[in-house]
PDB file of N, CA and C in Angstrom:
ATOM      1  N   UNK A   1     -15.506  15.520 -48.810  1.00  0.00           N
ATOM      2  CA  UNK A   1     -15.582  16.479 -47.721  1.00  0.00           C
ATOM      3  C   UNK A   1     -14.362  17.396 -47.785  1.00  0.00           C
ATOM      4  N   UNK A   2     -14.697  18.427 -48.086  1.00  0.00           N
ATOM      5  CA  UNK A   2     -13.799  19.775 -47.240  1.00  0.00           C
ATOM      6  C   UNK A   2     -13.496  20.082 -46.725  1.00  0.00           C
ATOM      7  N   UNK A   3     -12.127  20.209 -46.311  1.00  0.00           N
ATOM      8  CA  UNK A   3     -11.527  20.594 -44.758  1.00  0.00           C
ATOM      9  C   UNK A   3     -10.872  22.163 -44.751  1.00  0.00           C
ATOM     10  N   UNK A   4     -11.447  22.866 -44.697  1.00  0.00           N
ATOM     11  CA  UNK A   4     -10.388  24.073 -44.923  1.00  0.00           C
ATOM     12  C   UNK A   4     -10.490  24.731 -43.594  1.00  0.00           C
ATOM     13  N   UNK A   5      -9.401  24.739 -43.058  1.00  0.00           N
ATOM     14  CA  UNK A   5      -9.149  25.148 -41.382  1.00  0.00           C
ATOM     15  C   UNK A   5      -9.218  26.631 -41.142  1.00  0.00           C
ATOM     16  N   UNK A   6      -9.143  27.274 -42.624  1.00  0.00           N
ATOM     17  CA  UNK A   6      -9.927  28.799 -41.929  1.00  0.00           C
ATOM     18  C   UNK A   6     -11.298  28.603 -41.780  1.00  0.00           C
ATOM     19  N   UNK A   7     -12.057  27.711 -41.749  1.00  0.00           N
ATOM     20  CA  UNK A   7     -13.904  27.666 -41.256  1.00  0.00           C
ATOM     21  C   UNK A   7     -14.052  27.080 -40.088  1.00  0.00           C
ATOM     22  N   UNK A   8     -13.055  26.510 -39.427  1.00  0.00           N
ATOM     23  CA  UNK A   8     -12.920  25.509 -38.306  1.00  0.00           C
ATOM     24  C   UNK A   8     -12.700  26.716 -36.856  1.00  0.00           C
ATOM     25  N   UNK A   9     -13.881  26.946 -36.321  1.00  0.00           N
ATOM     26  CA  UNK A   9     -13.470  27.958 -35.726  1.00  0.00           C
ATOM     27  C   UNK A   9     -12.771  27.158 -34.292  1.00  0.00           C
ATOM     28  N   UNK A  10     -12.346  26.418 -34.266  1.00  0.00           N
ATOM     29  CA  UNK A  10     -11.208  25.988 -33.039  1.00  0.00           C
ATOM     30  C   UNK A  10      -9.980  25.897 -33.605  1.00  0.00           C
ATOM     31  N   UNK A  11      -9.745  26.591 -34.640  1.00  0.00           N
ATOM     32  CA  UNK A  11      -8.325  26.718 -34.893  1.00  0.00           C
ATOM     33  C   UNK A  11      -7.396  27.383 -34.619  1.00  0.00           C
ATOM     34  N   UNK A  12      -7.665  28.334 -33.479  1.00  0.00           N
ATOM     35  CA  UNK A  12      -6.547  28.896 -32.900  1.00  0.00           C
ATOM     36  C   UNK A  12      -6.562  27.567 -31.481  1.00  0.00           C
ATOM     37  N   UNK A  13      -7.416  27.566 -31.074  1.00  0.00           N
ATOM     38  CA  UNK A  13      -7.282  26.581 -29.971  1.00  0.00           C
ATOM     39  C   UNK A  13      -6.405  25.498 -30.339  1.00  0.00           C
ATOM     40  N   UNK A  14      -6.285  24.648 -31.668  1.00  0.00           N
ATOM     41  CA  UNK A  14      -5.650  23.686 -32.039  1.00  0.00           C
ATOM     42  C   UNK A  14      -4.544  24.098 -32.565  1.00  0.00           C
ATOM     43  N   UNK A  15      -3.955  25.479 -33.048  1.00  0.00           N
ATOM     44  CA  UNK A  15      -2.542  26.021 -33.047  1.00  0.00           C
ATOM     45  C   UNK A  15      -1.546  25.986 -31.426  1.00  0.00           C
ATOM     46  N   UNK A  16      -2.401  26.774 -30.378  1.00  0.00           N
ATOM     47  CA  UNK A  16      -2.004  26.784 -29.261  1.00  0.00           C
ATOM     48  C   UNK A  16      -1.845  25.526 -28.882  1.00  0.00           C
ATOM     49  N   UNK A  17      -2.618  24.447 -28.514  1.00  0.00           N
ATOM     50  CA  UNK A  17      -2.271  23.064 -28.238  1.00  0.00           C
ATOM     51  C   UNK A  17      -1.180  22.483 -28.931  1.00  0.00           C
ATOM     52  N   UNK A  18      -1.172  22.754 -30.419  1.00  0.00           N
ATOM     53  CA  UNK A  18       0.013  22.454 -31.282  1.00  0.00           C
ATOM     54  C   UNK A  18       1.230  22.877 -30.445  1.00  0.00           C
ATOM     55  N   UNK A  19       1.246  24.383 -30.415  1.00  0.00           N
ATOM     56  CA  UNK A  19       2.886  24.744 -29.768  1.00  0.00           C
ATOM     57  C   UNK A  19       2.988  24.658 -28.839  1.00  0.00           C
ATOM     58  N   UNK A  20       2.182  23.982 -27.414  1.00  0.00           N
ATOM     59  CA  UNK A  20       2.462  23.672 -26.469  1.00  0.00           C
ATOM     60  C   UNK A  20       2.915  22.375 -26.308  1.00  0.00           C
ATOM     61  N   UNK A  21       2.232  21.498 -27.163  1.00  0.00           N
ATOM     62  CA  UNK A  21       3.054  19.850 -27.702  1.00  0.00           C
ATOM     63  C   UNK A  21       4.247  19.929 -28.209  1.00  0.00           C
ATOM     64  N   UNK A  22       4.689  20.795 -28.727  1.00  0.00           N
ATOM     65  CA  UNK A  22       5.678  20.637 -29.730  1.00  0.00           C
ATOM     66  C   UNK A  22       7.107  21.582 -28.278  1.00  0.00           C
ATOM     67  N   UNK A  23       6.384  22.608 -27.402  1.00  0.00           N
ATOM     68  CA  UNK A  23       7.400  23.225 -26.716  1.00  0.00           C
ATOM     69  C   UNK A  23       7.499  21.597 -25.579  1.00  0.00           C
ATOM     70  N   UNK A  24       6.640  20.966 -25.308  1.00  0.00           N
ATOM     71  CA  UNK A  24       6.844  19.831 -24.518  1.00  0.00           C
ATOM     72  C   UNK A  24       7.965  18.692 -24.780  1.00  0.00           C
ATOM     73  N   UNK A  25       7.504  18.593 -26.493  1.00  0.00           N
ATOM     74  CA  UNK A  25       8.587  17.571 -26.807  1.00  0.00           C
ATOM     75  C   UNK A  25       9.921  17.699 -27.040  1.00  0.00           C
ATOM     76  N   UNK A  26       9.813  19.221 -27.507  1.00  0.00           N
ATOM     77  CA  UNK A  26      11.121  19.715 -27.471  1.00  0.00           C
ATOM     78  C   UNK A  26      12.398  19.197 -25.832  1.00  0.00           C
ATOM     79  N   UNK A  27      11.212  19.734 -24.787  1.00  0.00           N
ATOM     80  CA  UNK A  27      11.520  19.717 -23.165  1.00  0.00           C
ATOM     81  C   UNK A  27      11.811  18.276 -23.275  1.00  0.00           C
ATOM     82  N   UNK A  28      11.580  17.513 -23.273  1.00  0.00           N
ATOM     83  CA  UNK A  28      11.221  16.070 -23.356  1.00  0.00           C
ATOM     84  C   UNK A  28      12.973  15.516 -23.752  1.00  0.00           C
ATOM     85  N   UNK A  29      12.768  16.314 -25.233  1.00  0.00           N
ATOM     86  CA  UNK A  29      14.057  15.482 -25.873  1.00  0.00           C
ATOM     87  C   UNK A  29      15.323  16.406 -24.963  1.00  0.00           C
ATOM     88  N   UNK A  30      15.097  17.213 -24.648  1.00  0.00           N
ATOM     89  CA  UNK A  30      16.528  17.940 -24.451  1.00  0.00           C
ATOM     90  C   UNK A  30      16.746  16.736 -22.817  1.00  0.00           C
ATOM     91  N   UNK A  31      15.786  16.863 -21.572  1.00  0.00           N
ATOM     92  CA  UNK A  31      15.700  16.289 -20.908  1.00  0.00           C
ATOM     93  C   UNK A  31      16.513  14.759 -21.138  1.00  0.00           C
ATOM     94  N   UNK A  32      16.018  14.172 -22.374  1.00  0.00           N
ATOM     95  CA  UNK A  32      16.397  12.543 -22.641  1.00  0.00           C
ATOM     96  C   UNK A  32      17.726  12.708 -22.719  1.00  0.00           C
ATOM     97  N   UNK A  33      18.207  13.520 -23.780  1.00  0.00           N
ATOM     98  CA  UNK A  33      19.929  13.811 -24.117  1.00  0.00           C
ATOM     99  C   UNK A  33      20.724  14.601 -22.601  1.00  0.00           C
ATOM    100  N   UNK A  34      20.126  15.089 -21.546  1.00  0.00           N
ATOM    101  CA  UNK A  34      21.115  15.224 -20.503  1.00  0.00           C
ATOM    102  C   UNK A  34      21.069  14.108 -19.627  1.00  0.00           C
ATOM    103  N   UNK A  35      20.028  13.010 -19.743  1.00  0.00           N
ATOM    104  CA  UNK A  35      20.035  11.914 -18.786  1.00  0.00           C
ATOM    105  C   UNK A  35      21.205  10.952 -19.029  1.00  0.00           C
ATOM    106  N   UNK A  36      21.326  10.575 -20.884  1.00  0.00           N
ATOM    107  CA  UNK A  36      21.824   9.915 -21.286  1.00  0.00           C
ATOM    108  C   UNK A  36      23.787  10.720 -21.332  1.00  0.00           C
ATOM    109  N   UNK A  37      23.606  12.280 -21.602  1.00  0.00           N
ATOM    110  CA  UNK A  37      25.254  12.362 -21.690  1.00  0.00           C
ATOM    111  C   UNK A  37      25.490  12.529 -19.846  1.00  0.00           C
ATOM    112  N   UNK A  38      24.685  12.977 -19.198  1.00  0.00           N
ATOM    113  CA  UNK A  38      25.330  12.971 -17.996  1.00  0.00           C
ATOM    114  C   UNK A  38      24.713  12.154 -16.342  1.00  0.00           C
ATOM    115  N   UNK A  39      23.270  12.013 -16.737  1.00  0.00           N
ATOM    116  CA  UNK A  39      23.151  11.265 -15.760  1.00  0.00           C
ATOM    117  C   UNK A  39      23.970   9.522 -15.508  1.00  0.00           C
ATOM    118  N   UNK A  40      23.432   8.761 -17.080  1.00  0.00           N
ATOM    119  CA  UNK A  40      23.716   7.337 -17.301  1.00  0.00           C
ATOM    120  C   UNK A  40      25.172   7.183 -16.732  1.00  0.00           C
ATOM    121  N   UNK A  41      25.862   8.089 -16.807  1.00  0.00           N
ATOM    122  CA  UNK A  41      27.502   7.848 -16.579  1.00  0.00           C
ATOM    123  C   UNK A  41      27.395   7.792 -14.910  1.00  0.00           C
ATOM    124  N   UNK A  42      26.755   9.100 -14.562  1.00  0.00           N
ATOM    125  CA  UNK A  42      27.149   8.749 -13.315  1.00  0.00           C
ATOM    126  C   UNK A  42      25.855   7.637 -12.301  1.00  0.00           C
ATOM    127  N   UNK A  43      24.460   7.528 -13.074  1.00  0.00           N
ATOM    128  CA  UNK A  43      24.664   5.896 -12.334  1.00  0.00           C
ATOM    129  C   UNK A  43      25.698   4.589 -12.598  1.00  0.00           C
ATOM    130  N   UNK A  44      26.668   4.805 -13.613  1.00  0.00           N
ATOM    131  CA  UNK A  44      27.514   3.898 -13.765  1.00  0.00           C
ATOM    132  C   UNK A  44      28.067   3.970 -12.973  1.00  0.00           C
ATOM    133  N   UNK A  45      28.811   5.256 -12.261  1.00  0.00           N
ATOM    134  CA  UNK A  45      29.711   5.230 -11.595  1.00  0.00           C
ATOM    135  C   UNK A  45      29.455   5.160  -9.985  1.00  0.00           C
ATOM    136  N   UNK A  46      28.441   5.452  -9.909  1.00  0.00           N
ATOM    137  CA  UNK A  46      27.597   4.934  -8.452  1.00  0.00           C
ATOM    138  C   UNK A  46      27.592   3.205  -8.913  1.00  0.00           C
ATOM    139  N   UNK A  47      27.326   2.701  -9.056  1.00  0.00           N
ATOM    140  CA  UNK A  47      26.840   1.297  -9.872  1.00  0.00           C
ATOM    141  C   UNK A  47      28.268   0.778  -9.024  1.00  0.00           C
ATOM    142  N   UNK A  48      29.229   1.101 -10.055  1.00  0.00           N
ATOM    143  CA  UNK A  48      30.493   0.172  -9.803  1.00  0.00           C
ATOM    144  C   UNK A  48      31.112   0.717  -8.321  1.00  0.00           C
ATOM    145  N   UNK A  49      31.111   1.829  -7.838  1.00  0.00           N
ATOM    146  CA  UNK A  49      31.547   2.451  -6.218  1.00  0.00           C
ATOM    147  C   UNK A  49      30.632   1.402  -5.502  1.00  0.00           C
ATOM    148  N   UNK A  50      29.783   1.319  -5.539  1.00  0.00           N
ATOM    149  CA  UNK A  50      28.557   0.647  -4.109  1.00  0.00           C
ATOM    150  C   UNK A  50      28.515  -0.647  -4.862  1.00  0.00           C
ATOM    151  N   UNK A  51      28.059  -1.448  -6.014  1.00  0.00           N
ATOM    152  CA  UNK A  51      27.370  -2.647  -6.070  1.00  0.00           C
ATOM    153  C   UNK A  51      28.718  -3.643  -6.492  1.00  0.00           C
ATOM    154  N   UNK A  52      29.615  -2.771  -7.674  1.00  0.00           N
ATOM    155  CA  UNK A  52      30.330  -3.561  -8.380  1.00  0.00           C
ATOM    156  C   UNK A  52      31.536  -4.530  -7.648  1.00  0.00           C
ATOM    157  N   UNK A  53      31.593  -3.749  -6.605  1.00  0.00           N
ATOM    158  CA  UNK A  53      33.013  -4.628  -5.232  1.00  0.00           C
ATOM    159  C   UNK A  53      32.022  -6.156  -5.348  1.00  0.00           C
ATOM    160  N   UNK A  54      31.141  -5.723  -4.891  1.00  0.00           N
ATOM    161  CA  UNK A  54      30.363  -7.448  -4.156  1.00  0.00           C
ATOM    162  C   UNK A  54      30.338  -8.365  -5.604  1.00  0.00           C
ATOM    163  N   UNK A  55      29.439  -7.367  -6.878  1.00  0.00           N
ATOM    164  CA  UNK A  55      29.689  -8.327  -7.562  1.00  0.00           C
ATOM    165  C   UNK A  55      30.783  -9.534  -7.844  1.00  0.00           C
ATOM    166  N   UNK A  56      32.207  -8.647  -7.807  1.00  0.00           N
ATOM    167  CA  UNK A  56      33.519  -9.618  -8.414  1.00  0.00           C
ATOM    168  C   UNK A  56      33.860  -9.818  -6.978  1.00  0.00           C
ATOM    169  N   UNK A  57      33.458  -9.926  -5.840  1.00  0.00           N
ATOM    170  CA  UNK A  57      33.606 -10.886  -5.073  1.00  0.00           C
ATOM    171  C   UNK A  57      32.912 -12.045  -4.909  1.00  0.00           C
ATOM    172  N   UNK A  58      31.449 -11.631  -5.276  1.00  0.00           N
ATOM    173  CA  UNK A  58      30.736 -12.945  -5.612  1.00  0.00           C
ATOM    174  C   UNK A  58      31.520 -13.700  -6.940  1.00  0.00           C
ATOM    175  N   UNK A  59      31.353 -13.298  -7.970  1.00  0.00           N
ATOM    176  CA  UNK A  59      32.149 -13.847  -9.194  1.00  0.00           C
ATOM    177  C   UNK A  59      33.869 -14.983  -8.845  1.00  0.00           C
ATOM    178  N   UNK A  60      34.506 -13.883  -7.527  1.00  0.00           N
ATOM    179  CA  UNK A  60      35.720 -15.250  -7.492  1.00  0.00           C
ATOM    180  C   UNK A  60      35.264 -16.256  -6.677  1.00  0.00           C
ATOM    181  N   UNK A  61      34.190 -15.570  -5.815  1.00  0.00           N
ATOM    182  CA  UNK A  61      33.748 -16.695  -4.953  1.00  0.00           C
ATOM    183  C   UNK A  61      33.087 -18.295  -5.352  1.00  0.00           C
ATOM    184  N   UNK A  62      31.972 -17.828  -6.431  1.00  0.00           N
ATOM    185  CA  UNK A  62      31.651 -18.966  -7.447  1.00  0.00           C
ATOM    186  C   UNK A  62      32.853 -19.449  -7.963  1.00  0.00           C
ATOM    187  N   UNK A  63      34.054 -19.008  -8.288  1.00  0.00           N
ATOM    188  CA  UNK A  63      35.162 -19.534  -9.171  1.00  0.00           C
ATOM    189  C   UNK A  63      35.763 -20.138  -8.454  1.00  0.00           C
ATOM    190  N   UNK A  64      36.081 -20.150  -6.883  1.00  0.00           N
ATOM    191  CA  UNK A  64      36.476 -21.044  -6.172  1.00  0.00           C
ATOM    192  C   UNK A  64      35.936 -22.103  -6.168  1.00  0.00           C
ATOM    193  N   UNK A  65      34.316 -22.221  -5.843  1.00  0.00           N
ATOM    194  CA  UNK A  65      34.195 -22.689  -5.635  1.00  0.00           C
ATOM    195  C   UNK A  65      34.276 -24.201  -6.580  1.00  0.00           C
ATOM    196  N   UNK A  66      33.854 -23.610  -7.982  1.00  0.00           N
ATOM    197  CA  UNK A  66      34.043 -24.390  -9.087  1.00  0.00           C
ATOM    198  C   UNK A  66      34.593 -25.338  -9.070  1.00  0.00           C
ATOM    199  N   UNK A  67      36.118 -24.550  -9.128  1.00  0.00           N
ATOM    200  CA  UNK A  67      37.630 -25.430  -9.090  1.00  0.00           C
ATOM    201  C   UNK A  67      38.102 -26.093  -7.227  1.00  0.00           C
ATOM    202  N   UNK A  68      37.015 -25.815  -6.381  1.00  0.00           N
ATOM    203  CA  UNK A  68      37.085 -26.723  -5.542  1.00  0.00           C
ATOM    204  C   UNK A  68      36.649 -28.301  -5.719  1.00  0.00           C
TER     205      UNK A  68
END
């Protein structure tokens, strides 16, 4: 079988779908790389402001209790 995509008359339709996938993933990746250089940091830093106190108070608290 023969495939030659100038006889395929949905081939502009399947170009356009092409560069709209490809402008998506582009969106996609740029999106992933600002989550990771600037969001991830600052849920870290929310993370340790609000959760991280209780943690290492729980943590000496178990350690007392240990060595009680």
């Amino acid at each position: 079988m023969n495939l030659n995509l100038t006889n395929i008359p949905e081939k502009e339709s399947l170009k356009e779908k092409y560069f709209l996938l490809k402008g998506e993933y582009v969106k996609l990746l740029t999106d992933k790389d600002s989550l990771l250089q600037w969001g991830k940091p600052q849920l870290e830093a929310l993370y340790v402001v609000k959760i991280g106190h209780k943690q290492l108070q729980l943590l000496e608290i178990q350690l007392e209790t240990r060595a009680g």
